[in-house]
PDBML (XML) file of the C-alpha atoms, coordinates in Angstrom:
<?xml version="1.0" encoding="UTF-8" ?>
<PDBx:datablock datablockName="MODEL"
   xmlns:PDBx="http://pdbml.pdb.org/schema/pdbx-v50.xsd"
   xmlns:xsi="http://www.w3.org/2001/XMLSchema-instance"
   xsi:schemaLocation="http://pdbml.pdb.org/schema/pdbx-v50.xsd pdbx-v50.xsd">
   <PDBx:atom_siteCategory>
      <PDBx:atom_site id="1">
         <PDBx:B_iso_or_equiv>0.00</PDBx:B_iso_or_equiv>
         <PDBx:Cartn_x>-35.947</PDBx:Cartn_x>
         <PDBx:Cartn_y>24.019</PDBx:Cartn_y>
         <PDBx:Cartn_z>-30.491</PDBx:Cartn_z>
         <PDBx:auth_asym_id>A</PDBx:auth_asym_id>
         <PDBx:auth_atom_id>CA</PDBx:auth_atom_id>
         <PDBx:auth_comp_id>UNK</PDBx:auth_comp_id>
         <PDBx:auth_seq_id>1</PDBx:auth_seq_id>
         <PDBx:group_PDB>ATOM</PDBx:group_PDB>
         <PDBx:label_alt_id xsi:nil="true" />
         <PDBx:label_asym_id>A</PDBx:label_asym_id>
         <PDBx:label_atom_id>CA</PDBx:label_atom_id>
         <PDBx:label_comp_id>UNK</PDBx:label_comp_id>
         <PDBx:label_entity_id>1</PDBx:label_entity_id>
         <PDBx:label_seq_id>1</PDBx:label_seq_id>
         <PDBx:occupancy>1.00</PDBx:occupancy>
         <PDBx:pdbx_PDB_model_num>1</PDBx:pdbx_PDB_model_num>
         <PDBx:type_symbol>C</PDBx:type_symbol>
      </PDBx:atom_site>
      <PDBx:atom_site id="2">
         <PDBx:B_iso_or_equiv>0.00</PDBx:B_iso_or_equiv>
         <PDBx:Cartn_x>-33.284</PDBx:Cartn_x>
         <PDBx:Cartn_y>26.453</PDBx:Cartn_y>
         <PDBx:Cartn_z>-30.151</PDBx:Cartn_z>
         <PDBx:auth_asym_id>A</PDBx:auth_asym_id>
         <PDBx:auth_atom_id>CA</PDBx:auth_atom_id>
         <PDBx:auth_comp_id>UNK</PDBx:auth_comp_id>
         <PDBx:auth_seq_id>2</PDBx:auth_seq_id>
         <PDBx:group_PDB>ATOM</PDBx:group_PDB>
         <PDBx:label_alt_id xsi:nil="true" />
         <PDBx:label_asym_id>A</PDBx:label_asym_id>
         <PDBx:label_atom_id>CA</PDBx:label_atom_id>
         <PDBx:label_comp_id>UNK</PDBx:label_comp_id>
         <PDBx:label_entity_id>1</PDBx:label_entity_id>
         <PDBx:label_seq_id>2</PDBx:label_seq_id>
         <PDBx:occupancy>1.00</PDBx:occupancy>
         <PDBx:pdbx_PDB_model_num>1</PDBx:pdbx_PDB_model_num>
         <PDBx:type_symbol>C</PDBx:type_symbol>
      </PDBx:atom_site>
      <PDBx:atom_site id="3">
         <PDBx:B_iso_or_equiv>0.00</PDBx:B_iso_or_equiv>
         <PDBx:Cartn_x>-33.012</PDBx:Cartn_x>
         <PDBx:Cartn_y>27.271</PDBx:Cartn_y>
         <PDBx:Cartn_z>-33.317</PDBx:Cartn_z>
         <PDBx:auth_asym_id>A</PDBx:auth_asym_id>
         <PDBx:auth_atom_id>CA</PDBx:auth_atom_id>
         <PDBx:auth_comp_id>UNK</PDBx:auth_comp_id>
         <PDBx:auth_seq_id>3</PDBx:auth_seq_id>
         <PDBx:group_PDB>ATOM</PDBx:group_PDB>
         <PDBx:label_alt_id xsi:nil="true" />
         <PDBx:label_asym_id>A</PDBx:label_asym_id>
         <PDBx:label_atom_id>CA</PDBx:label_atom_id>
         <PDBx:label_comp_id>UNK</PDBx:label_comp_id>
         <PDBx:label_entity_id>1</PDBx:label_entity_id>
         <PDBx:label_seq_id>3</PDBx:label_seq_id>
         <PDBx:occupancy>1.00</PDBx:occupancy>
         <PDBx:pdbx_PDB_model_num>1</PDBx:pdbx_PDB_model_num>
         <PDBx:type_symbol>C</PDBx:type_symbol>
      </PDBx:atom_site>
      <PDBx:atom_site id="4">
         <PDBx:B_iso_or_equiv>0.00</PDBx:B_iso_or_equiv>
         <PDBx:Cartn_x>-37.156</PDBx:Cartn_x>
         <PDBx:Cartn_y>27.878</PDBx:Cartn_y>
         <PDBx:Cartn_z>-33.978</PDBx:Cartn_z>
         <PDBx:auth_asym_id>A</PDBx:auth_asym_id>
         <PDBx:auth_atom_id>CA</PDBx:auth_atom_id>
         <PDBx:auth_comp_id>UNK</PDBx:auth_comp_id>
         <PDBx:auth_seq_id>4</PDBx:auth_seq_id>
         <PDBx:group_PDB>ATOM</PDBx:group_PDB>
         <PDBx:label_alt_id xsi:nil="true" />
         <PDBx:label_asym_id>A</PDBx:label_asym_id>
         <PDBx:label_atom_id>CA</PDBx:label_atom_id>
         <PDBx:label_comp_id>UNK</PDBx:label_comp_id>
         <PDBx:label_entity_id>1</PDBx:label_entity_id>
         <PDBx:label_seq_id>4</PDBx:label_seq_id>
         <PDBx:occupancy>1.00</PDBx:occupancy>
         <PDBx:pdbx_PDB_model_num>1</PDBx:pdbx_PDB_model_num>
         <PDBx:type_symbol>C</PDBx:type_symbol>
      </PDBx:atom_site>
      <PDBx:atom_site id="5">
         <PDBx:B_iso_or_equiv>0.00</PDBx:B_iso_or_equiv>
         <PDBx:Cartn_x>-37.611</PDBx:Cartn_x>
         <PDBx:Cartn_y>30.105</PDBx:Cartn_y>
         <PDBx:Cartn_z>-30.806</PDBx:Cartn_z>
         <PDBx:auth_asym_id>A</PDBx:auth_asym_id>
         <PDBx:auth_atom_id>CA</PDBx:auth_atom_id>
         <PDBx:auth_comp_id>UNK</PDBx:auth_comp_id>
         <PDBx:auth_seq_id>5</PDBx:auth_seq_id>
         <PDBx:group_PDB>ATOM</PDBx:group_PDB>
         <PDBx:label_alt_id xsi:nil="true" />
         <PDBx:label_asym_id>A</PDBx:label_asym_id>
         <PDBx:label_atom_id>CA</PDBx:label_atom_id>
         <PDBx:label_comp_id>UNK</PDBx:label_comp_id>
         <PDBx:label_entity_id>1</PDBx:label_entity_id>
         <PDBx:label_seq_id>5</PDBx:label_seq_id>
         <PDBx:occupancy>1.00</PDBx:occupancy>
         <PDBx:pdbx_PDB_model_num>1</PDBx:pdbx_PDB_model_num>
         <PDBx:type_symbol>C</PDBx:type_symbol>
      </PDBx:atom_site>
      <PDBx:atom_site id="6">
         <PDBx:B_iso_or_equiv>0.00</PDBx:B_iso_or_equiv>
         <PDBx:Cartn_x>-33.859</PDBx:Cartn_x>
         <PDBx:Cartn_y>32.405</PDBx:Cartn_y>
         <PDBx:Cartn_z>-32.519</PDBx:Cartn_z>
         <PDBx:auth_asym_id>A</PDBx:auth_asym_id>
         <PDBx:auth_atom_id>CA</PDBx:auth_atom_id>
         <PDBx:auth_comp_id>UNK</PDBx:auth_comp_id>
         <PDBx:auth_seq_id>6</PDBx:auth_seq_id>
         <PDBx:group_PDB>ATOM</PDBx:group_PDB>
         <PDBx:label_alt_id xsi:nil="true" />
         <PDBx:label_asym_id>A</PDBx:label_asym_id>
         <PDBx:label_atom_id>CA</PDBx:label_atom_id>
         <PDBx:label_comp_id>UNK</PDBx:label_comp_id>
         <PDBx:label_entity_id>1</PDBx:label_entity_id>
         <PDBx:label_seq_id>6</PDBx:label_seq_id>
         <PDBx:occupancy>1.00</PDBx:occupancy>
         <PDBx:pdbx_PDB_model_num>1</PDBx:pdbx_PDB_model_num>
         <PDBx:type_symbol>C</PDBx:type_symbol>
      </PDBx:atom_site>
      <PDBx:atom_site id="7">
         <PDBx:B_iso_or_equiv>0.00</PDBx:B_iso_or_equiv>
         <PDBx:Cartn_x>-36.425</PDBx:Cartn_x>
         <PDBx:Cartn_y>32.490</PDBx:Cartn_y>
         <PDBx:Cartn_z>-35.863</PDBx:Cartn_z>
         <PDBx:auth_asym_id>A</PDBx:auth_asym_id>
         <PDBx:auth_atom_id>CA</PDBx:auth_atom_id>
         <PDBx:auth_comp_id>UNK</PDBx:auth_comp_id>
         <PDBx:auth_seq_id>7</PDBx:auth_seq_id>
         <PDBx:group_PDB>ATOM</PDBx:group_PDB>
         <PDBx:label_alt_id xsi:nil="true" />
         <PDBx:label_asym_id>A</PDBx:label_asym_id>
         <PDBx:label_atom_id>CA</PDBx:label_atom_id>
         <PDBx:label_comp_id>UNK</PDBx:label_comp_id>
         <PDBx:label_entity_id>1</PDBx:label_entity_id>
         <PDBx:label_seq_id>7</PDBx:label_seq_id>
         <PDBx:occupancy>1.00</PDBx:occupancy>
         <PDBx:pdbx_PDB_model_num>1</PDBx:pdbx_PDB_model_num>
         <PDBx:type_symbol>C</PDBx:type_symbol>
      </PDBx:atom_site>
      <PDBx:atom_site id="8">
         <PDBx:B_iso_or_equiv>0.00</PDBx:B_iso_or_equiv>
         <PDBx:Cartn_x>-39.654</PDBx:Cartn_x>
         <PDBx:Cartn_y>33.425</PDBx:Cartn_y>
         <PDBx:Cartn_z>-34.024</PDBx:Cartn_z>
         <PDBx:auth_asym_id>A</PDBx:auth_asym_id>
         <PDBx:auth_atom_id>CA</PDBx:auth_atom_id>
         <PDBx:auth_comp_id>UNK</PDBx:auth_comp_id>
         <PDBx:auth_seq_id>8</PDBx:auth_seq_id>
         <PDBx:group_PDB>ATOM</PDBx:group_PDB>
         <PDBx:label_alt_id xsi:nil="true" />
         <PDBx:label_asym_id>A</PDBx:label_asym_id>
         <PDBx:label_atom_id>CA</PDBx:label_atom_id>
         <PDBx:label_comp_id>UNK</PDBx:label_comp_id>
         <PDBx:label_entity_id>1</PDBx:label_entity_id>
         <PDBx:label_seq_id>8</PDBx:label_seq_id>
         <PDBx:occupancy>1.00</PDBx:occupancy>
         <PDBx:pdbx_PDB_model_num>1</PDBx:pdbx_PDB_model_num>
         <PDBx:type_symbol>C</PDBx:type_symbol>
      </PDBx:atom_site>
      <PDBx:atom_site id="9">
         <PDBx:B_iso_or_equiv>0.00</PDBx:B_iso_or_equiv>
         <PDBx:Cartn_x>-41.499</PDBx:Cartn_x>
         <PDBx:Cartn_y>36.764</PDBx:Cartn_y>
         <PDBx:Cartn_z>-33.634</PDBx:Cartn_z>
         <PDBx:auth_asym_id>A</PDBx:auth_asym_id>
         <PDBx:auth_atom_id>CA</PDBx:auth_atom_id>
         <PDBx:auth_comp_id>UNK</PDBx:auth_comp_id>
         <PDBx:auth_seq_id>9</PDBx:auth_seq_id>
         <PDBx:group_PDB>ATOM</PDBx:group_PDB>
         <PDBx:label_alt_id xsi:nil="true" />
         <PDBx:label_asym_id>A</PDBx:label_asym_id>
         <PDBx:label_atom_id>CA</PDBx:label_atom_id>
         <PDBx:label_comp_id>UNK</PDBx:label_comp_id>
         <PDBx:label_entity_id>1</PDBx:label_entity_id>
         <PDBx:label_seq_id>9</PDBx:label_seq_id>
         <PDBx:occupancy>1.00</PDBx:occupancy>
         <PDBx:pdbx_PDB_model_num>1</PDBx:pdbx_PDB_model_num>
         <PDBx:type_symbol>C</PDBx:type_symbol>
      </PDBx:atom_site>
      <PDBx:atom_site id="10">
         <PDBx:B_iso_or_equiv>0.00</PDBx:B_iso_or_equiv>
         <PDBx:Cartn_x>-40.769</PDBx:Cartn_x>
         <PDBx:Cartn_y>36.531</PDBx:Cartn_y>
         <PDBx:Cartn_z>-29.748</PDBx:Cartn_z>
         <PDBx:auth_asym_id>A</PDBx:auth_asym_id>
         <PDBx:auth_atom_id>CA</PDBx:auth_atom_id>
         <PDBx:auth_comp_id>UNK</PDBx:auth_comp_id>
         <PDBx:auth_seq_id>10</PDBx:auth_seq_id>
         <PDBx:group_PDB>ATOM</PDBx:group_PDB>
         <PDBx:label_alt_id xsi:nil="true" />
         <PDBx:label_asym_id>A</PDBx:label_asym_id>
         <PDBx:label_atom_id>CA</PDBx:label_atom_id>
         <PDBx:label_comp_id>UNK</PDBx:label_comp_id>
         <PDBx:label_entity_id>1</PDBx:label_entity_id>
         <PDBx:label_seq_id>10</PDBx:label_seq_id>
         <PDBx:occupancy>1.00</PDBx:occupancy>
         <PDBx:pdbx_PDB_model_num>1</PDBx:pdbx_PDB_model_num>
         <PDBx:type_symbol>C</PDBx:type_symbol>
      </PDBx:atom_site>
      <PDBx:atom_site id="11">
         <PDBx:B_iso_or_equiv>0.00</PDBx:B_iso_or_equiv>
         <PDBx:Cartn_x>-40.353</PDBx:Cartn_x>
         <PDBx:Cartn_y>40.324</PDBx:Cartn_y>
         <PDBx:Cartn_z>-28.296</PDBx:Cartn_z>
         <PDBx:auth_asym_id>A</PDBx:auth_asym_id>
         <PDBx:auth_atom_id>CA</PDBx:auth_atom_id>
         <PDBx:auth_comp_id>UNK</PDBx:auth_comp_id>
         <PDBx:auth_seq_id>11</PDBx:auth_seq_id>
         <PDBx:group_PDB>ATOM</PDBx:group_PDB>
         <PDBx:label_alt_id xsi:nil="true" />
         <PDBx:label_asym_id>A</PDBx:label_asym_id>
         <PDBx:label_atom_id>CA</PDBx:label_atom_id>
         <PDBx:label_comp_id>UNK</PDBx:label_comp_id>
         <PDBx:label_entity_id>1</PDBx:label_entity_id>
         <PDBx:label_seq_id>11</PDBx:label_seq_id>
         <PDBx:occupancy>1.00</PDBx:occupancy>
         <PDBx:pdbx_PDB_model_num>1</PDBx:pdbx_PDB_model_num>
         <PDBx:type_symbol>C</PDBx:type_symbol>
      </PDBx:atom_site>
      <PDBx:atom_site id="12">
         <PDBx:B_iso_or_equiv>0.00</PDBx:B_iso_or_equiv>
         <PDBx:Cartn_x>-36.741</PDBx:Cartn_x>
         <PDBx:Cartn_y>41.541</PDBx:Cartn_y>
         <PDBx:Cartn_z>-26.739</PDBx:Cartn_z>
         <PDBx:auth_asym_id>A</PDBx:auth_asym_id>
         <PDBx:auth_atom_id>CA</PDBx:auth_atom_id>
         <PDBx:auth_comp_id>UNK</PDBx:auth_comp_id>
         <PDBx:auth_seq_id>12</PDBx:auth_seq_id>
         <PDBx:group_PDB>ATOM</PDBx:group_PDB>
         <PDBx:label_alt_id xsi:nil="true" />
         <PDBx:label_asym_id>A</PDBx:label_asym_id>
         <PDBx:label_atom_id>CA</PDBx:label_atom_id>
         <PDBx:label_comp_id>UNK</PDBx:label_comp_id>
         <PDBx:label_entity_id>1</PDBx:label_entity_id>
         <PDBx:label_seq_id>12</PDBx:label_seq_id>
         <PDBx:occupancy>1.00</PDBx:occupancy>
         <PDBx:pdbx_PDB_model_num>1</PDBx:pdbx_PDB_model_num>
         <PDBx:type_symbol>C</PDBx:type_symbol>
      </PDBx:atom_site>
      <PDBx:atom_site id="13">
         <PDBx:B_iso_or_equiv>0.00</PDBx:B_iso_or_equiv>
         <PDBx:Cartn_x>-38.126</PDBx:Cartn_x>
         <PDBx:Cartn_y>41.258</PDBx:Cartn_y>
         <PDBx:Cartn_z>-23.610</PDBx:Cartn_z>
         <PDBx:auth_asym_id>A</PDBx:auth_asym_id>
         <PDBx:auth_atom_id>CA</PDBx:auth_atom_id>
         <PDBx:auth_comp_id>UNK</PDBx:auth_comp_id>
         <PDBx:auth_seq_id>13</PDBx:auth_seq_id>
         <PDBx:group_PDB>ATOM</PDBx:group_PDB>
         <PDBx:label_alt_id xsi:nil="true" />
         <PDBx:label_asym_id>A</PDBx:label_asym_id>
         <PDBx:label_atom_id>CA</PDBx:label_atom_id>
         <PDBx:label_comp_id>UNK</PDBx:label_comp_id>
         <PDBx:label_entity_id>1</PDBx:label_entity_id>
         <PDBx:label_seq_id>13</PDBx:label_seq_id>
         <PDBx:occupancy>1.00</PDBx:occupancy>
         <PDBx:pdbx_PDB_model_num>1</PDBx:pdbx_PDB_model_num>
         <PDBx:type_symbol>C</PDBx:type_symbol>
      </PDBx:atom_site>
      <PDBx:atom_site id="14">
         <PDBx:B_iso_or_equiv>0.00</PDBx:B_iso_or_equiv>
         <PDBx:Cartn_x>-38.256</PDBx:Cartn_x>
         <PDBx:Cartn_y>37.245</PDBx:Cartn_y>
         <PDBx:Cartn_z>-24.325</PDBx:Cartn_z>
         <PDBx:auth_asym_id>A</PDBx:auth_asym_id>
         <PDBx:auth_atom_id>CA</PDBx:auth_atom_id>
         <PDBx:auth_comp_id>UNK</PDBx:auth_comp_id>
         <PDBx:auth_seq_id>14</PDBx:auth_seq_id>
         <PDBx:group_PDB>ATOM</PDBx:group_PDB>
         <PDBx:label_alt_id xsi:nil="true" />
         <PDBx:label_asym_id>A</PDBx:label_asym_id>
         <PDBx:label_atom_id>CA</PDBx:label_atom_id>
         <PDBx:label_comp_id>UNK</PDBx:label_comp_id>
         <PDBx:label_entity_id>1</PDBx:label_entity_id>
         <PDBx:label_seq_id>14</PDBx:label_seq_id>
         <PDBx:occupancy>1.00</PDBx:occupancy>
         <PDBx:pdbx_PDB_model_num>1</PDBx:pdbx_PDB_model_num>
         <PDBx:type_symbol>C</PDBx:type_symbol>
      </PDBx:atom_site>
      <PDBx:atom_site id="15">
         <PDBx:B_iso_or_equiv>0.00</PDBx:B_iso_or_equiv>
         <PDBx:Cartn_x>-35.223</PDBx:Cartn_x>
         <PDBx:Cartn_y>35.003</PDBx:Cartn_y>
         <PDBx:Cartn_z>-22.345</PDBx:Cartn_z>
         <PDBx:auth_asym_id>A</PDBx:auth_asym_id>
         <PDBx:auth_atom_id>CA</PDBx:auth_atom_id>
         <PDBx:auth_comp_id>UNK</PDBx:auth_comp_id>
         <PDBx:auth_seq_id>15</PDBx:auth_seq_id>
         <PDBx:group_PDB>ATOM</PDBx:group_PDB>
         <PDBx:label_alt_id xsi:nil="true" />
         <PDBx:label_asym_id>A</PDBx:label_asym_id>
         <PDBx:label_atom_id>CA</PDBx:label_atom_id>
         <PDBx:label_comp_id>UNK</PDBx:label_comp_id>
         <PDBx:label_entity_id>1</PDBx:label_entity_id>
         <PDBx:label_seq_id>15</PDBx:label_seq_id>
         <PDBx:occupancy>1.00</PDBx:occupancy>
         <PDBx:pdbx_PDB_model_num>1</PDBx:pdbx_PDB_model_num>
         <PDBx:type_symbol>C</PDBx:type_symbol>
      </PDBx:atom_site>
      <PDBx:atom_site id="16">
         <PDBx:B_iso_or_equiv>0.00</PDBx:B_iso_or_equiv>
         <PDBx:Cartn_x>-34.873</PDBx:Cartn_x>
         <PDBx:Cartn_y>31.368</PDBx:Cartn_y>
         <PDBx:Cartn_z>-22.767</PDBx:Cartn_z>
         <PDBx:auth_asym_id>A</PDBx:auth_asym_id>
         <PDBx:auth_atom_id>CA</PDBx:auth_atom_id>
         <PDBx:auth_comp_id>UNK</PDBx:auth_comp_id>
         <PDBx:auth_seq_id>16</PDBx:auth_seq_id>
         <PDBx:group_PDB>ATOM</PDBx:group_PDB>
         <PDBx:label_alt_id xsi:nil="true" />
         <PDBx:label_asym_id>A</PDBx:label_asym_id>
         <PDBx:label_atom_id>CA</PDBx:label_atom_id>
         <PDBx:label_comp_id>UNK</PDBx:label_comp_id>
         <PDBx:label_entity_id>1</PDBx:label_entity_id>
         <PDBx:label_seq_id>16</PDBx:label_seq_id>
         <PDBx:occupancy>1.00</PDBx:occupancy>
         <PDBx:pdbx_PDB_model_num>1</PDBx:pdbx_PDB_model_num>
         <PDBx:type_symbol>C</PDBx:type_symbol>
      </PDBx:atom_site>
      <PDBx:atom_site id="17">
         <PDBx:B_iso_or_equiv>0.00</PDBx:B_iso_or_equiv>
         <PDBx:Cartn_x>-32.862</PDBx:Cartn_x>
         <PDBx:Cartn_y>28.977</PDBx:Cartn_y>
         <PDBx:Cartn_z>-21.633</PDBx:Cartn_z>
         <PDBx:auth_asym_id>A</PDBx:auth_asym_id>
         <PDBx:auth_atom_id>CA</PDBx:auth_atom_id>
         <PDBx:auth_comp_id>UNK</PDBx:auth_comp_id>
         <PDBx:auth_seq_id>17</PDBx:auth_seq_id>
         <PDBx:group_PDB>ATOM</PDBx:group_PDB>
         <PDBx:label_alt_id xsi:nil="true" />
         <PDBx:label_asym_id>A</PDBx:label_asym_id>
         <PDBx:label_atom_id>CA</PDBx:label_atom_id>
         <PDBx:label_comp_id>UNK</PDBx:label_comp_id>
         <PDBx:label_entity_id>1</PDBx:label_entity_id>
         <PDBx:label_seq_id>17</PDBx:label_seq_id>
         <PDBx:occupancy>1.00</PDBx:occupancy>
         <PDBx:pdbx_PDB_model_num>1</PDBx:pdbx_PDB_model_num>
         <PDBx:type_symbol>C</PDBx:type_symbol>
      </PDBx:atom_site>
      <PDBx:atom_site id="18">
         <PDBx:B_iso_or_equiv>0.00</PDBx:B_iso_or_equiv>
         <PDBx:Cartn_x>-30.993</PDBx:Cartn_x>
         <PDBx:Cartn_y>25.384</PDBx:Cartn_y>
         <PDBx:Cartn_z>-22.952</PDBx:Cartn_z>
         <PDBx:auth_asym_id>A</PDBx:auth_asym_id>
         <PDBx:auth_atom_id>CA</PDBx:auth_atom_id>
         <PDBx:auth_comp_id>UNK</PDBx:auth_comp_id>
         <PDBx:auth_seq_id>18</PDBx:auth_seq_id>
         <PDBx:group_PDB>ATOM</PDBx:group_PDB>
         <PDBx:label_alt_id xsi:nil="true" />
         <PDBx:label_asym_id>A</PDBx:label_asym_id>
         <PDBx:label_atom_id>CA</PDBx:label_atom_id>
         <PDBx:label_comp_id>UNK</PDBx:label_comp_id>
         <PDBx:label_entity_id>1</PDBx:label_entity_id>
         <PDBx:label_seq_id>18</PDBx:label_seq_id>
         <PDBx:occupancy>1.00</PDBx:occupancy>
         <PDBx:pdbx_PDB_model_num>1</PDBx:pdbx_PDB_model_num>
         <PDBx:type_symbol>C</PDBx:type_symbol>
      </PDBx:atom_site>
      <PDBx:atom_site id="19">
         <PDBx:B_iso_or_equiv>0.00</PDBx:B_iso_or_equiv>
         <PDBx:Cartn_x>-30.714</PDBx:Cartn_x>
         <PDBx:Cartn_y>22.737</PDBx:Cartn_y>
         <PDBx:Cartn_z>-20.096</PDBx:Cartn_z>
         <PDBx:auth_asym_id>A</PDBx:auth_asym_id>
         <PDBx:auth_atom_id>CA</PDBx:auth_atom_id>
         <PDBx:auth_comp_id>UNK</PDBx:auth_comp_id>
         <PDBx:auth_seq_id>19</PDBx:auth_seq_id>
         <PDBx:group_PDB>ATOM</PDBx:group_PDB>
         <PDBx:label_alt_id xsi:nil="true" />
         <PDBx:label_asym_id>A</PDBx:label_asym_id>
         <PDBx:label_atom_id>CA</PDBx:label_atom_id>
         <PDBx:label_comp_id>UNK</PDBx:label_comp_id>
         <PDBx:label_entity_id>1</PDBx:label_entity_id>
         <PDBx:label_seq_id>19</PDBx:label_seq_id>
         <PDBx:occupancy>1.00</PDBx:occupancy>
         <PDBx:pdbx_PDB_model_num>1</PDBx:pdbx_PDB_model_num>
         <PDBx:type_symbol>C</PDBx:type_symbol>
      </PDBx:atom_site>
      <PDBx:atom_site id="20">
         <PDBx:B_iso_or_equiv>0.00</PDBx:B_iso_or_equiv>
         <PDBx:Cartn_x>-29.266</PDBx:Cartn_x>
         <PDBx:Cartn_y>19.327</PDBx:Cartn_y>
         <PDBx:Cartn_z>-21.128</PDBx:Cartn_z>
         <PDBx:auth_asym_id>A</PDBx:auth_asym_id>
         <PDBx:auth_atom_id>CA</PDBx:auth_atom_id>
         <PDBx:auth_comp_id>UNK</PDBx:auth_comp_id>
         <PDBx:auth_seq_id>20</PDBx:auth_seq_id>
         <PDBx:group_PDB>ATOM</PDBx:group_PDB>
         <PDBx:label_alt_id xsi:nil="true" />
         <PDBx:label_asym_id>A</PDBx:label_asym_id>
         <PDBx:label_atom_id>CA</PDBx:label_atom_id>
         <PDBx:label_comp_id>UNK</PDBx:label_comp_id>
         <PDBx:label_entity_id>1</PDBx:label_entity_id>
         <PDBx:label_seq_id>20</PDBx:label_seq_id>
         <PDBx:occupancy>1.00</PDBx:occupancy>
         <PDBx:pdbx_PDB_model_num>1</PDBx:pdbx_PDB_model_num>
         <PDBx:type_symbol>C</PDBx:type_symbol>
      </PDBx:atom_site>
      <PDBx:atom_site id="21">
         <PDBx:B_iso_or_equiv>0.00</PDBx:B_iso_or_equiv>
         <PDBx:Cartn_x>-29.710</PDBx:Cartn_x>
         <PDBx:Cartn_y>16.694</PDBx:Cartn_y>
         <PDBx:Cartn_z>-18.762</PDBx:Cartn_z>
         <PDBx:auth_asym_id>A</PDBx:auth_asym_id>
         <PDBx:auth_atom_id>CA</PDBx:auth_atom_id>
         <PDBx:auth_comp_id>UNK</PDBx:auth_comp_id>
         <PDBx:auth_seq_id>21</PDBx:auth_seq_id>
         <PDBx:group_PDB>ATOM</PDBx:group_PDB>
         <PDBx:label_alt_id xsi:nil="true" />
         <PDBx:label_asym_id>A</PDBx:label_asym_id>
         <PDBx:label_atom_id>CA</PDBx:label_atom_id>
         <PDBx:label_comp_id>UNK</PDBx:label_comp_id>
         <PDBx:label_entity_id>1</PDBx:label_entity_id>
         <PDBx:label_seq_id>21</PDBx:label_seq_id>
         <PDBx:occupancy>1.00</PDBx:occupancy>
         <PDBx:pdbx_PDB_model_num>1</PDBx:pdbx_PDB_model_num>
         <PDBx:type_symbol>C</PDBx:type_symbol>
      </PDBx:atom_site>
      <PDBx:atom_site id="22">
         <PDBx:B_iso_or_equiv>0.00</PDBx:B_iso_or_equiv>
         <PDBx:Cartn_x>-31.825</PDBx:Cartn_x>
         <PDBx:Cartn_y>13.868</PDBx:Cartn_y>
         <PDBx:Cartn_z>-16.606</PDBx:Cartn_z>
         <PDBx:auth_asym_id>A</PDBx:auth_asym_id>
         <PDBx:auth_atom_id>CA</PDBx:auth_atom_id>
         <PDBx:auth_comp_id>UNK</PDBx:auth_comp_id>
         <PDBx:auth_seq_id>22</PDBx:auth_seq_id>
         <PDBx:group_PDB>ATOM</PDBx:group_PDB>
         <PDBx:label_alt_id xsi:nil="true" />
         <PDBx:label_asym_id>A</PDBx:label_asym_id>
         <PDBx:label_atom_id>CA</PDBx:label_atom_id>
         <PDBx:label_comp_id>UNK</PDBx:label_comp_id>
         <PDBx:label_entity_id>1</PDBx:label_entity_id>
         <PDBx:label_seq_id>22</PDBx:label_seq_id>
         <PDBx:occupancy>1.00</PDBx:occupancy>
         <PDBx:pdbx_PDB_model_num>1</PDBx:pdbx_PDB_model_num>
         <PDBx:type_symbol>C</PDBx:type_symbol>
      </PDBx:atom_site>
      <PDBx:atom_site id="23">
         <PDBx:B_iso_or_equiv>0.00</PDBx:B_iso_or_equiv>
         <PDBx:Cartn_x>-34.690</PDBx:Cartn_x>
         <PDBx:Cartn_y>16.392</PDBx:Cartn_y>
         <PDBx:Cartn_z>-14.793</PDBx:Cartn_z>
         <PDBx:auth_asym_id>A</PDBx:auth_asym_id>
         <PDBx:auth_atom_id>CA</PDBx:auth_atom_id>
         <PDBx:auth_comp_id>UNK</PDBx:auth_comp_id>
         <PDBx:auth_seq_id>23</PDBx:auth_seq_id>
         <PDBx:group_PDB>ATOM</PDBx:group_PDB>
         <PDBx:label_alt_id xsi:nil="true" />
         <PDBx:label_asym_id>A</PDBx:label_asym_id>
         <PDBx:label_atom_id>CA</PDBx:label_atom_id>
         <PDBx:label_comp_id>UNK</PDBx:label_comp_id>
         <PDBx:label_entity_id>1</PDBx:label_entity_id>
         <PDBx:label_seq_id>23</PDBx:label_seq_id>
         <PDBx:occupancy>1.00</PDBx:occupancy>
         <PDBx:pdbx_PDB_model_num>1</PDBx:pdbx_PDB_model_num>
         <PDBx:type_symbol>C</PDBx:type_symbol>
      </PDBx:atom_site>
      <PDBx:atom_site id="24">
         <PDBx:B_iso_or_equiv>0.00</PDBx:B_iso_or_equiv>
         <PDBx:Cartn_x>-34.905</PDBx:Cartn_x>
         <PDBx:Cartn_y>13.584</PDBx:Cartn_y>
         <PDBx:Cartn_z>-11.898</PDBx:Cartn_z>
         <PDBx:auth_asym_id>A</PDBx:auth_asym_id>
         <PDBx:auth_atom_id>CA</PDBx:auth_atom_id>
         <PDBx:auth_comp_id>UNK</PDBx:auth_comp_id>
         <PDBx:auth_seq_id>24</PDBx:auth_seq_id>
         <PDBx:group_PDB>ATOM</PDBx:group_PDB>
         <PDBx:label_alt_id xsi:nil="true" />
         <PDBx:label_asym_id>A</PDBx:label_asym_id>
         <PDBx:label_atom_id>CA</PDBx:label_atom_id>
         <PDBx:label_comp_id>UNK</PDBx:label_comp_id>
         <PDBx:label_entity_id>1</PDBx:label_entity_id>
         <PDBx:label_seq_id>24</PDBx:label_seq_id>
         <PDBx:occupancy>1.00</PDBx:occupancy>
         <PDBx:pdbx_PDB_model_num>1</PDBx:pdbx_PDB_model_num>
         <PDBx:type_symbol>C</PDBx:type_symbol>
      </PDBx:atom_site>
      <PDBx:atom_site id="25">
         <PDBx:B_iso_or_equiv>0.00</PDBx:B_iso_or_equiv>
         <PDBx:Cartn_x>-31.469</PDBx:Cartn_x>
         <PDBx:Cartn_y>14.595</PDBx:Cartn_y>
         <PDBx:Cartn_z>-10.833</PDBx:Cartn_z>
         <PDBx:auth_asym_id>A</PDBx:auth_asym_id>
         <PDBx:auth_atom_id>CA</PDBx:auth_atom_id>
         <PDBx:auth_comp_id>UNK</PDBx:auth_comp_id>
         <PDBx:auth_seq_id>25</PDBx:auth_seq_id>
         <PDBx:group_PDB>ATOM</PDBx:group_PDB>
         <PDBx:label_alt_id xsi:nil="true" />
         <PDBx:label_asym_id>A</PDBx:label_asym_id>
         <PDBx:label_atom_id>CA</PDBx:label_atom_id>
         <PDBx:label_comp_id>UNK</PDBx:label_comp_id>
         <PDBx:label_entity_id>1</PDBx:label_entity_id>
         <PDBx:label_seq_id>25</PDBx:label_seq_id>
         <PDBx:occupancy>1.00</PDBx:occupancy>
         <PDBx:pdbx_PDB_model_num>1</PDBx:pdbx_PDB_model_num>
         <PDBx:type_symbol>C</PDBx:type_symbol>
      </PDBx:atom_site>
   </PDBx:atom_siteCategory>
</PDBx:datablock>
């Protein structure tokens, strides 16, 4: 997913972050 939002048209405005990891905790 990384990799197609780096590729996309998104402005430079546009920030997104990786998290890795069980949400519950």
């Amino acid at each position: 997913i990384a990799e197609r939002i780096a590729n996309s048209n998104k402005k430079n405005n546009f920030s997104s972050n990786t998290f890795i990891g069980d949400v519950s905790s």
